[in-house]
Each structure stands twice: as C-alpha cells, then as structure tokens.
N, C-alpha and C. Protein backbone atom coordinates (compact mmCIF):
# COMPACT_ATOMS: atom_id res chain seq x y z
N UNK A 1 3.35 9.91 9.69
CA UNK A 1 3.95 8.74 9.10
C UNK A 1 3.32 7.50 9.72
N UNK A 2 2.96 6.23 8.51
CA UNK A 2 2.33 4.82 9.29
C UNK A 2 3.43 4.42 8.44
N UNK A 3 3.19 2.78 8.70
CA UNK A 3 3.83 1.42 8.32
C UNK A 3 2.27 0.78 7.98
N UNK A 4 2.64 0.85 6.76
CA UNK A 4 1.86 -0.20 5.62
C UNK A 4 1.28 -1.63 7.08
N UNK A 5 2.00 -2.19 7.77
CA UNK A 5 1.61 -2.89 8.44
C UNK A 5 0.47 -2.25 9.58
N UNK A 6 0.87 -0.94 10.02
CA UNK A 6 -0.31 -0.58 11.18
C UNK A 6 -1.74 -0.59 10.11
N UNK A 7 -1.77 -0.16 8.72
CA UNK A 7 -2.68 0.39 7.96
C UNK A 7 -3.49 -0.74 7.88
N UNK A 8 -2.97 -1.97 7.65
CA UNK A 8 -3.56 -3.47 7.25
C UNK A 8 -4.24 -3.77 8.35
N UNK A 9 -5.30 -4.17 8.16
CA UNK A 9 -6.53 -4.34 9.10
C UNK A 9 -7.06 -3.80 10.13
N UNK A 10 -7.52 -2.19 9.90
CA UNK A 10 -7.93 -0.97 9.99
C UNK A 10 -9.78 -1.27 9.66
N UNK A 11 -9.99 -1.07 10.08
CA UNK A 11 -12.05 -0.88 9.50
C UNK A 11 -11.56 0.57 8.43
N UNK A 12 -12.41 0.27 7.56
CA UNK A 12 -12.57 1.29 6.48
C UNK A 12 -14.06 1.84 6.48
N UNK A 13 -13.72 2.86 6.85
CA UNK A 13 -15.19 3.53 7.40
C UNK A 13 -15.27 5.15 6.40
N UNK A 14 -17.08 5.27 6.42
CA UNK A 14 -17.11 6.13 5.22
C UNK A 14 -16.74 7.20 6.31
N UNK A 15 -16.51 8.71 5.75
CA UNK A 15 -16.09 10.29 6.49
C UNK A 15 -17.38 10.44 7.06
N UNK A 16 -18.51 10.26 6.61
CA UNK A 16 -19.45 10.52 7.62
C UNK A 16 -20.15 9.75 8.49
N UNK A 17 -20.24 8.53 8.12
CA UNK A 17 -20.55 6.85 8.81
C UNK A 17 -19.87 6.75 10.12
N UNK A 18 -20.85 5.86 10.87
CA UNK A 18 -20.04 5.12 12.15
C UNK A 18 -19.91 3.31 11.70
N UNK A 19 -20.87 2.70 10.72
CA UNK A 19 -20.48 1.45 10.32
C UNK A 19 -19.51 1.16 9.36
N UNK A 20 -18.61 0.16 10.28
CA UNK A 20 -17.39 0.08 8.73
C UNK A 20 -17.89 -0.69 7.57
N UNK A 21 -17.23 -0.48 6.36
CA UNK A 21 -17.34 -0.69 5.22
C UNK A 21 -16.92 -2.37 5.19
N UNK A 22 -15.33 -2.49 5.88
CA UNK A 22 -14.84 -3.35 5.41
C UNK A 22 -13.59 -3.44 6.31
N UNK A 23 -12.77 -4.02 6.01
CA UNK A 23 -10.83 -4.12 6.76
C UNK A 23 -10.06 -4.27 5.51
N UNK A 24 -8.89 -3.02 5.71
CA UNK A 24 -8.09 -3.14 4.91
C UNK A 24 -6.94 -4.67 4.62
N UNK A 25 -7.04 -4.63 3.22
CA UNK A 25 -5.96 -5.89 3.53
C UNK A 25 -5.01 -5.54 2.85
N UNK A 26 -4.54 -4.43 2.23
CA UNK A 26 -2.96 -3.88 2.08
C UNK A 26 -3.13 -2.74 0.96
N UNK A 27 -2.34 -1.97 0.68
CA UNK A 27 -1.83 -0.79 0.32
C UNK A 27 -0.91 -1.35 -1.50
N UNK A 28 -1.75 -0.59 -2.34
CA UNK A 28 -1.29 -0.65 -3.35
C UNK A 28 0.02 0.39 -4.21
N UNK A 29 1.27 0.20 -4.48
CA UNK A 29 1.80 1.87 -4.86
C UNK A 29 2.04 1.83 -6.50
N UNK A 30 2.87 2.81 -6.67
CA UNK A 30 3.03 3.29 -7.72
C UNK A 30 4.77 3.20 -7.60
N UNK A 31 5.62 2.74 -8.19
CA UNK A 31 6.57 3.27 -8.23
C UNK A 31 7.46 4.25 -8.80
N UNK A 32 6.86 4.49 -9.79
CA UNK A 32 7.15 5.23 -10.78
C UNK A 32 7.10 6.48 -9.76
N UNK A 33 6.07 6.58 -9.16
CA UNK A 33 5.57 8.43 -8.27
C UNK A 33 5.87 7.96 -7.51
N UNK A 34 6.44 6.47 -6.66
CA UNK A 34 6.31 6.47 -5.14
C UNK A 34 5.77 6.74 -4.15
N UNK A 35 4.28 6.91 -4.36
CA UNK A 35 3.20 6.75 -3.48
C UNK A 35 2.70 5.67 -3.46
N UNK A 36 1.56 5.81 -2.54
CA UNK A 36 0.54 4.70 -2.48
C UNK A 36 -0.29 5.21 -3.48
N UNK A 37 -0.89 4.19 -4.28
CA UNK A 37 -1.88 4.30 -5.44
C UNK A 37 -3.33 4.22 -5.40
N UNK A 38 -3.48 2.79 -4.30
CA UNK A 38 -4.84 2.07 -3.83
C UNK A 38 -4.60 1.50 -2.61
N UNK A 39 -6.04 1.53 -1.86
CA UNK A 39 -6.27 1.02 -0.54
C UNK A 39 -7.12 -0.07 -0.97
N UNK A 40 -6.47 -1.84 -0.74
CA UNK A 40 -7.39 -2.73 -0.88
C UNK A 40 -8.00 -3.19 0.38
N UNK A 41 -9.46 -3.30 0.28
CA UNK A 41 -10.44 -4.13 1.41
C UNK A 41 -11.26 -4.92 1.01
N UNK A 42 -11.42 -5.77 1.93
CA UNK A 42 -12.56 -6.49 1.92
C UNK A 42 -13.90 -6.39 2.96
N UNK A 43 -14.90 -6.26 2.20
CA UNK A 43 -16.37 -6.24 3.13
C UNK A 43 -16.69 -6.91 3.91
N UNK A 44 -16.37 -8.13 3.90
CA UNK A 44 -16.92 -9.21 4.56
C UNK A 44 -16.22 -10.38 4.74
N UNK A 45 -16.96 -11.86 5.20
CA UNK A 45 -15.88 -12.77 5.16
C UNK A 45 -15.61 -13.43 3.98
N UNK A 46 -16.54 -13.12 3.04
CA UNK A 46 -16.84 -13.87 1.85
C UNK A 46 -17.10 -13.06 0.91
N UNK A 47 -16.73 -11.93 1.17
CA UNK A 47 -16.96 -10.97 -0.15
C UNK A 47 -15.39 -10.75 -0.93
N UNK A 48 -15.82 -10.10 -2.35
CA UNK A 48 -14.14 -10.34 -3.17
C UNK A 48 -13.69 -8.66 -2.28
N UNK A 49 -12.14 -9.31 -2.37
CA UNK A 49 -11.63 -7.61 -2.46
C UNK A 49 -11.88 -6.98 -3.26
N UNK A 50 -11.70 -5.01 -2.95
CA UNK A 50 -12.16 -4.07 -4.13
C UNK A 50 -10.81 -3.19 -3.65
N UNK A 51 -10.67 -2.44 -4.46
CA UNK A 51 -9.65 -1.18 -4.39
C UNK A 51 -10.50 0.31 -4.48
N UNK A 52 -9.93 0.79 -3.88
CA UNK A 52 -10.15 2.63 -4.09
C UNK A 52 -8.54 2.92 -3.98
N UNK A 53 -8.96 4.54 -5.32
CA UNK A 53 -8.01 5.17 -5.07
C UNK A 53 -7.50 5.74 -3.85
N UNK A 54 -6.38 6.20 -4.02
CA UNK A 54 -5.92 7.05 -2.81
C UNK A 54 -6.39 8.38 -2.85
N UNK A 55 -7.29 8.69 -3.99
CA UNK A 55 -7.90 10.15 -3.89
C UNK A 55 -9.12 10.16 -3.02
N UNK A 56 -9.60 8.57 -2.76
CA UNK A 56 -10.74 8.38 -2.26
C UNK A 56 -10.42 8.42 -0.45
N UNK A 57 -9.26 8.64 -0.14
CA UNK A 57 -9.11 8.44 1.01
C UNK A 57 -9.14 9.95 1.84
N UNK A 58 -10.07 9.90 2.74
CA UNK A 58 -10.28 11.46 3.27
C UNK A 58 -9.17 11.29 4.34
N UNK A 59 -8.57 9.75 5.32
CA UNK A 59 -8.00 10.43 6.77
C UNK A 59 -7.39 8.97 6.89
N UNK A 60 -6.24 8.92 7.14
CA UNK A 60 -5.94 7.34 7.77
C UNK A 60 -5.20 7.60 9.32
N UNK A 61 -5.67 7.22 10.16
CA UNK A 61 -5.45 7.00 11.40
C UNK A 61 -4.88 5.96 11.73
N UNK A 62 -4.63 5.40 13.34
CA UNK A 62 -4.35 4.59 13.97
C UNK A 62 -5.99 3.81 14.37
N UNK A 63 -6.72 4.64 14.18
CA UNK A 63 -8.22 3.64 14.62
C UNK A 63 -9.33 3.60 12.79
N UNK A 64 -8.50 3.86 12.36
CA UNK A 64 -9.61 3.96 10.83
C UNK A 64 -9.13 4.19 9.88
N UNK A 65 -9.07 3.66 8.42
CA UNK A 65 -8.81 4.41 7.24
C UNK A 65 -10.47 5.07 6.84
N UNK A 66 -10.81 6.11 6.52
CA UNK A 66 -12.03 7.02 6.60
C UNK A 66 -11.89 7.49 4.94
N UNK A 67 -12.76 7.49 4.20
CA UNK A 67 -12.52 7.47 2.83
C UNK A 67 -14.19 8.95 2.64
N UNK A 68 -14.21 8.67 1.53
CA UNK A 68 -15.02 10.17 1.07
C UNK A 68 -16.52 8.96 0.42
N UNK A 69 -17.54 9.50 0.67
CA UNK A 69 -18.83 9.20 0.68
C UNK A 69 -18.85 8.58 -0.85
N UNK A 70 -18.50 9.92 -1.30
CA UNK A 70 -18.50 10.48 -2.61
C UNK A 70 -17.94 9.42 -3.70
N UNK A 71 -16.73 8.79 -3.75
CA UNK A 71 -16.08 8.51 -3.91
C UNK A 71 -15.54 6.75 -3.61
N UNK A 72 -16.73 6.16 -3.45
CA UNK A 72 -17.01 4.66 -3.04
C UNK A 72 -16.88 3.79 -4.31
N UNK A 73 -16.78 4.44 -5.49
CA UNK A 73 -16.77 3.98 -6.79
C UNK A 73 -15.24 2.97 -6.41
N UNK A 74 -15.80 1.37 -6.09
CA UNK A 74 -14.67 -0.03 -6.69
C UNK A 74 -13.98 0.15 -7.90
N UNK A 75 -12.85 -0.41 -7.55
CA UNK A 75 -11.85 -0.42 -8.78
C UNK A 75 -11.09 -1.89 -9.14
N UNK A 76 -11.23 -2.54 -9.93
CA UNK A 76 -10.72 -3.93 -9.88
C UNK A 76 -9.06 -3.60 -8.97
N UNK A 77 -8.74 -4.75 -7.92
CA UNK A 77 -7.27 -4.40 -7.24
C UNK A 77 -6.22 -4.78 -8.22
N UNK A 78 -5.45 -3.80 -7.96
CA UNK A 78 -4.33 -4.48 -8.76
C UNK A 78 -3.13 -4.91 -7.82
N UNK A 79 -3.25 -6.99 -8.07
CA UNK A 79 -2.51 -7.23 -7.08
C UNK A 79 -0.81 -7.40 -7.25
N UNK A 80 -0.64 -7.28 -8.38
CA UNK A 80 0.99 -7.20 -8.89
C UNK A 80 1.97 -6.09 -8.28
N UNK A 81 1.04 -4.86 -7.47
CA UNK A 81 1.61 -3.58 -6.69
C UNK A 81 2.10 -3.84 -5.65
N UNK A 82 1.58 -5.13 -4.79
CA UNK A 82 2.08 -4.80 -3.57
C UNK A 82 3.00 -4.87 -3.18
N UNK A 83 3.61 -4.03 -2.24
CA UNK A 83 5.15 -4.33 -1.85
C UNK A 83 5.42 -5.15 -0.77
N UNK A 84 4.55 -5.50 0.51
CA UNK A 84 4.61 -6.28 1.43
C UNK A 84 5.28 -8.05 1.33
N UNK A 85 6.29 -8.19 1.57
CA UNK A 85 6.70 -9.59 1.06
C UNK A 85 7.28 -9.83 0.02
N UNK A 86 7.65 -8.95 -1.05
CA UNK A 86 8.11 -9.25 -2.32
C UNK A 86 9.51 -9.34 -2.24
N UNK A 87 9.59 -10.18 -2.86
CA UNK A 87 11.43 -10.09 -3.39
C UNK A 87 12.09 -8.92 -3.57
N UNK A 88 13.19 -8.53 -3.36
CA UNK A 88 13.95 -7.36 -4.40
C UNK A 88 15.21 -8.28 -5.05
N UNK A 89 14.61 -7.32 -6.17
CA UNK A 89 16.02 -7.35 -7.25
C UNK A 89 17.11 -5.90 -7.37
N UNK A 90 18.16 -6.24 -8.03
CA UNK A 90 18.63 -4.78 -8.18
C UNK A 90 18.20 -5.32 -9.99
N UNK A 91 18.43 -3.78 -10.59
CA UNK A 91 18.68 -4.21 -12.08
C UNK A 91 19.41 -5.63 -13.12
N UNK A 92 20.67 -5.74 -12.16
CA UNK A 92 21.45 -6.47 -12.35
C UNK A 92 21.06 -8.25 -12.29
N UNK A 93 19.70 -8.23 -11.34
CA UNK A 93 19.89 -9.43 -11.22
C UNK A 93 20.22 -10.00 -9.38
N UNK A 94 20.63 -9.10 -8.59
CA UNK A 94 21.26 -9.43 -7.34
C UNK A 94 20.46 -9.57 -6.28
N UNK A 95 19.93 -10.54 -5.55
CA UNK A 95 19.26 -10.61 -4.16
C UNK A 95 19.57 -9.66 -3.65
N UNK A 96 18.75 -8.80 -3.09
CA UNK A 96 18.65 -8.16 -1.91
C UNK A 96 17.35 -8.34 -1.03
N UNK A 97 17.35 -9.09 -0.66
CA UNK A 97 16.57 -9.58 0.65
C UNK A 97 14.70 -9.47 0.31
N UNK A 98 13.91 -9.50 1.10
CA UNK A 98 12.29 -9.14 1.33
C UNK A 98 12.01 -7.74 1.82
N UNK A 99 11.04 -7.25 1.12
CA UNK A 99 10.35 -6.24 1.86
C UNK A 99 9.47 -6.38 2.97
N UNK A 100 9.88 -6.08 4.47
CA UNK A 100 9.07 -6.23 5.49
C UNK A 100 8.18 -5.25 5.96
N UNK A 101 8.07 -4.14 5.21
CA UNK A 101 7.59 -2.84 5.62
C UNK A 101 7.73 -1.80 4.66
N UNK A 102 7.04 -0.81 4.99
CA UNK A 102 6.71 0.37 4.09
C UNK A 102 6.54 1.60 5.21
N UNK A 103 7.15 2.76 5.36
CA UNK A 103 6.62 3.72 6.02
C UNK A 103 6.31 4.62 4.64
N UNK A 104 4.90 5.38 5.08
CA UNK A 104 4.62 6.03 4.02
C UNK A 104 4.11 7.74 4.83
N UNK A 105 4.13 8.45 4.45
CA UNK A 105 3.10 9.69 4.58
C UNK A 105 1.55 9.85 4.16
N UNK A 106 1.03 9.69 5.61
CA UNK A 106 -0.74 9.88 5.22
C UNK A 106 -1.32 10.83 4.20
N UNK A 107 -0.81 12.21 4.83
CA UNK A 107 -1.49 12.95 3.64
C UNK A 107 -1.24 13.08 2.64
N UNK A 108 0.30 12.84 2.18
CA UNK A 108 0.46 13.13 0.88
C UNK A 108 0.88 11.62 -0.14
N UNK A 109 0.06 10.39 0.59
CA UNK A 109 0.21 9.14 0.40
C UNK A 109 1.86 8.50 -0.39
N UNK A 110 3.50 9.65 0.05
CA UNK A 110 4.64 9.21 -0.56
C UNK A 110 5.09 8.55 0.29
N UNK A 111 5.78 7.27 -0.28
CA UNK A 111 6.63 6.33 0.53
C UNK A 111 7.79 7.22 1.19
N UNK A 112 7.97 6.70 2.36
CA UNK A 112 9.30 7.54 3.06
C UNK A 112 10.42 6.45 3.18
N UNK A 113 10.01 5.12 3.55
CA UNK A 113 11.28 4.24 3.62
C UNK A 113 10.81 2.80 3.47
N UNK A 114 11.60 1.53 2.85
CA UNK A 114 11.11 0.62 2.47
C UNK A 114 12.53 -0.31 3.87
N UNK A 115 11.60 -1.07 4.72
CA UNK A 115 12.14 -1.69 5.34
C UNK A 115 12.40 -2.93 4.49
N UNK A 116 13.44 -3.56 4.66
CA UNK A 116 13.97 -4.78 4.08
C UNK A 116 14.75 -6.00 5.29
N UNK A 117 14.75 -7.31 4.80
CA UNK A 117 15.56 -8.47 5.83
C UNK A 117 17.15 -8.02 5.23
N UNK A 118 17.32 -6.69 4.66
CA UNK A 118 18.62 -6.37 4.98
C UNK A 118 19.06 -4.87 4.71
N UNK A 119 18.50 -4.38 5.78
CA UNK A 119 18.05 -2.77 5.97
C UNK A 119 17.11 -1.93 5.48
N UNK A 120 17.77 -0.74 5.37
CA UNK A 120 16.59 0.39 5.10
C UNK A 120 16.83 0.28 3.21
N UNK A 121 15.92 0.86 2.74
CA UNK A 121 15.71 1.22 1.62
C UNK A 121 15.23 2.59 0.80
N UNK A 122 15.72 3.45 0.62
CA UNK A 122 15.12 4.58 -0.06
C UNK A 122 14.12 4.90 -0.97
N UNK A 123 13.42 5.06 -0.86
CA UNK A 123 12.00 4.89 -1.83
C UNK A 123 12.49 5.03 -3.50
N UNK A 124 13.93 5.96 -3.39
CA UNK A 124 13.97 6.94 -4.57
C UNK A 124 15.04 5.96 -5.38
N UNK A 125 15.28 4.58 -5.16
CA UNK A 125 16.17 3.34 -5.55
C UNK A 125 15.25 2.59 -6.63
N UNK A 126 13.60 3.01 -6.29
CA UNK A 126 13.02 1.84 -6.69
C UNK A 126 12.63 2.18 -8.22
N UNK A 127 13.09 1.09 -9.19
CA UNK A 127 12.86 0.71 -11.22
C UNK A 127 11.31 0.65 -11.04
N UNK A 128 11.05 -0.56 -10.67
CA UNK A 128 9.73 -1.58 -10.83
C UNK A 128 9.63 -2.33 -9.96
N UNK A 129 8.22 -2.99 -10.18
CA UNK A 129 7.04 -3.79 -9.59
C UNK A 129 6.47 -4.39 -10.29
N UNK A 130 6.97 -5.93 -10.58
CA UNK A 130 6.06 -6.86 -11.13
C UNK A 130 5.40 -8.03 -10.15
N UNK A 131 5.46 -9.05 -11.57
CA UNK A 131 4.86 -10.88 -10.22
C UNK A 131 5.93 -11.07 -9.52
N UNK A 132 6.90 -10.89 -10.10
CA UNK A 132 8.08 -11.40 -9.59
C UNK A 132 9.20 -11.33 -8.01
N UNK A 133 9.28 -9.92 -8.91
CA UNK A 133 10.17 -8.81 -7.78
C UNK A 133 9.86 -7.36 -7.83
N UNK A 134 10.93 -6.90 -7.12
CA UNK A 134 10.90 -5.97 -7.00
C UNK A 134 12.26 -5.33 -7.49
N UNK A 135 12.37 -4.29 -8.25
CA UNK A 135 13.09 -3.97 -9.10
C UNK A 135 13.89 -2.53 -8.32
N UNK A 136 15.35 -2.61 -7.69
CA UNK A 136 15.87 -1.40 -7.49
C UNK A 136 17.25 -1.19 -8.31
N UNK A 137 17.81 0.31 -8.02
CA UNK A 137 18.76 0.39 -8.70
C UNK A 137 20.08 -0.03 -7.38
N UNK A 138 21.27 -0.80 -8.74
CA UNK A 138 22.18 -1.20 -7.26
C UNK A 138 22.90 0.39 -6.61
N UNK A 139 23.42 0.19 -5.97
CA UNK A 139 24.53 1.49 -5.19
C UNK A 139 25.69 1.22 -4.97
C-alpha cells in the first residue's frame, strides 16, 4: 500500500534503465473500477506532461515508479481524474470536505481508502469525477 502523495514526485524510470524518464506529478483513477487508471509525468522543466497507463507500470516503490520499456507509448493526461484536492459532493448536493489523500494498492493499482478534511472515505462510496467535484453516495 502507498499514498498517492508518497507516489508524486518519484523519478519514473524505464524496468531496465538507470536514467529517469521524468517525476511523477500525480495519479490518474477510474471510478467507476476504482483504480488508478494513469501515471502523469513530466520530463523535464519545460516539457508538457504525458500519461501512461497503469498497464505500463512494471513496479512502484518508495525510490521509483519503474514502467515497461515496451510500453512508453504517451497518452494525452486526462486532467479531470484527479482526486488530490478536489471537492466532494454527495449525490444530493452536500459538502463533504477535500480529498487529502489516496491510499491505493501497487500491484493491483485499487484504491483502498480516500483520506478527506473530514475522515476516512471508502473507495466503494464513490458516483463520479468531474471539473467540479467529486461525486459520493451519502450514508
């Protein structure tokens, strides 16, 4: 298990390489499956961000996200996913606080718990993900 926060600014290095690619700058999901979807980085100081899938990811560590050679094929990011900072909504309409965190599972890239500025969150609560908010069901 990481936090979306240890993952963010990681060197993204290829599985067989010792030069990094790039530094991650956040974790894209899916809510619908409740995984992570895409790993966004950037190359440089002045280069655009790119996304890879999460199929592209061979190993995420505490010293590296390590991705597959193979599998370097960019994907425009999609930045409407992220969960870091977003609002929540319930269905209804009701504040429930910011998302400050994400613990997820490396290998099998599923969210395990969505930290919030007003507790824990169950991955298995969450509607949607737009510009806006973030969409759960109330309880």
């Amino acid at each position: 298990m990481m936090l979306f926060t240890e993952v963010c600014g990681l060197p993204v290095m290829p599985q067989e390489g010792t030069a990094p690619l790039g530094t991650v700058t956040s974790l894209d999901v899916d809510v619908v499956s409740g995984t992570v979807s895409h790993v966004r980085w950037r190359g440089g100081r002045f280069r655009r961000e790119t996304a890879l899938p999460w199929d592209a990811v061979h190993t995420v560590g505490p010293g590296a996200v390590r991705v597959r050679s193979a599998a370097l094929e960019p994907v425009p990011p999609h930045h409407d996913h992220e969960l870091l900072g977003r609002r929540i909504l319930t269905e209804t309409g009701t504040e429930r606080g910011t998302v400050l965190d994400v613990a997820f599972d490396t290998l099998s890239a599923r969210l395990l718990a969505l930290f919030t500025t007003r507790g824990e969150l169950p991955p298995g609560r969450l509607l949607g993900l737009g510009d806006y908010a973030l969409v759960v069901r109330a309880v």
